[in-house]
C-alpha atoms as a PDB file:
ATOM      1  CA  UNK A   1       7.456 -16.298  -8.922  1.00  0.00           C
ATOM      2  CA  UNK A   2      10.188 -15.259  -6.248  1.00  0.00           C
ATOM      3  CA  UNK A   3       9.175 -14.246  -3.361  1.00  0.00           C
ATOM      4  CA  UNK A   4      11.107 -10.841  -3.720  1.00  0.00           C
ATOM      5  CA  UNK A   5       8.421 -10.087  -6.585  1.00  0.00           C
ATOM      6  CA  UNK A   6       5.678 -11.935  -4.610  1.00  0.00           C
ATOM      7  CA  UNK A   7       6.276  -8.877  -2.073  1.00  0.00           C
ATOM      8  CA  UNK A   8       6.244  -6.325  -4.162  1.00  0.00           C
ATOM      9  CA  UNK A   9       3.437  -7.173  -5.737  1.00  0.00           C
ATOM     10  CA  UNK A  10       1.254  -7.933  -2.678  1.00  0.00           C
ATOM     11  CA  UNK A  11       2.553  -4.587  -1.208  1.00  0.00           C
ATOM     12  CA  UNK A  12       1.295  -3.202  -4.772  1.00  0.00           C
ATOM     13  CA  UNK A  13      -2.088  -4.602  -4.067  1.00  0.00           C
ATOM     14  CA  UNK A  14      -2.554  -3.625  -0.938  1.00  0.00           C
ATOM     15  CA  UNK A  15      -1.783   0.218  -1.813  1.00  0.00           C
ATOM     16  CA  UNK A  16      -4.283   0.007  -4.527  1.00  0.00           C
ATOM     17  CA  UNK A  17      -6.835  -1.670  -2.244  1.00  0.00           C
ATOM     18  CA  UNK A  18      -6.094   0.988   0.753  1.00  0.00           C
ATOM     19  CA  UNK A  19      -6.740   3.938  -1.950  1.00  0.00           C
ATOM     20  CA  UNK A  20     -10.021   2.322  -3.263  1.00  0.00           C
ATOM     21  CA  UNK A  21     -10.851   1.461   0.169  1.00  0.00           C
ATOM     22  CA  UNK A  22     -10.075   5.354   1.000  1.00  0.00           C
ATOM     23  CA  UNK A  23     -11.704   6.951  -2.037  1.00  0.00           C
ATOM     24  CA  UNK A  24     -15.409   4.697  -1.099  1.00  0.00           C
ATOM     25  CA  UNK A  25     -15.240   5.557   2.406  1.00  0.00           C
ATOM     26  CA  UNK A  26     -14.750   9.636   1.764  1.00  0.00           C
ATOM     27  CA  UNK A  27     -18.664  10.368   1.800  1.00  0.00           C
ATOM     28  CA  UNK A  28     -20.320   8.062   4.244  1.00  0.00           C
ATOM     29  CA  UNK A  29     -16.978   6.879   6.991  1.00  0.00           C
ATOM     30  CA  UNK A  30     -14.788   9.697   6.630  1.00  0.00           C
ATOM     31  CA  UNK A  31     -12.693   8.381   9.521  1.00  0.00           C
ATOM     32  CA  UNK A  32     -12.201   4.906   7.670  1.00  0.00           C
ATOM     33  CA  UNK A  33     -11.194   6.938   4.861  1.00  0.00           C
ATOM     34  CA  UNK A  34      -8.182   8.669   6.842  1.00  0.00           C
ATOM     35  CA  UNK A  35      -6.987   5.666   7.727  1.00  0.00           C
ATOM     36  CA  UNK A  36      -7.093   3.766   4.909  1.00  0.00           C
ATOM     37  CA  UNK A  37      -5.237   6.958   3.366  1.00  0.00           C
ATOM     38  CA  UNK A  38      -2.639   7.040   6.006  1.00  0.00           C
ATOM     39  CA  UNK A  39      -2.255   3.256   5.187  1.00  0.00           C
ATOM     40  CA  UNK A  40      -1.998   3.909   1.740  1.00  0.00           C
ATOM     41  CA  UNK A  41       0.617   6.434   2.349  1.00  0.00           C
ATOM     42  CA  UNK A  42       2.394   3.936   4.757  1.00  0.00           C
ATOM     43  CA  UNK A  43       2.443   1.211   1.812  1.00  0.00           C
ATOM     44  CA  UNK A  44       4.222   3.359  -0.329  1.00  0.00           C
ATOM     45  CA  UNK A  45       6.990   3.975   1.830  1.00  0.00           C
ATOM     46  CA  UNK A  46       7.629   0.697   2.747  1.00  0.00           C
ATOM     47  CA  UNK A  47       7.342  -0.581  -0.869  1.00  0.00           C
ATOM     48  CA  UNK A  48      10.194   2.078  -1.709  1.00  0.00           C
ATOM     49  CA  UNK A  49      12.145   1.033   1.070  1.00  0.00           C
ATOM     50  CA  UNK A  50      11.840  -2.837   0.393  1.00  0.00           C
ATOM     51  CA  UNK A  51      12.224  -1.450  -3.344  1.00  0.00           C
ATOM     52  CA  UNK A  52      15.826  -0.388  -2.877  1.00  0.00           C
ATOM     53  CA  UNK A  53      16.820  -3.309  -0.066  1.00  0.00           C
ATOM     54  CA  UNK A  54      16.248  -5.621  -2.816  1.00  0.00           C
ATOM     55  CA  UNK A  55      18.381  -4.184  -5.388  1.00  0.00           C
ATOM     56  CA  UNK A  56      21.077  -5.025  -3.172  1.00  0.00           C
ATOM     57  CA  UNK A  57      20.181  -8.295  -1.961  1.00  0.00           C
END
């Protein structure tokens, strides 16, 4: 495995954990939940962003 798709799919992983992570803490640690969220949200971008620097690299 390279470690361009090493990255992506650790940065994949941690999305999905920060969502699940989100989605338990919504009742009970609402606070934890809005970060994890934000997190989540955060992920994404960056994976996009590494996404398209590694088409060209």
């Amino acid at each position: 495995m390279s470690i361009k798709a090493f990255h992506i799919l650790f940065i994949v992983f941690s999305f999905i954990l920060s969502m699940g992570v989100g989605y338990w803490g919504i009742k009970d640690y609402p606070i934890i939940a809005l970060l994890s969220f934000v997190g989540g949200v955060l992920l994404l971008y960056y994976g996009i962003q590494i996404f398209k620097k590694f088409k060209t690299i």
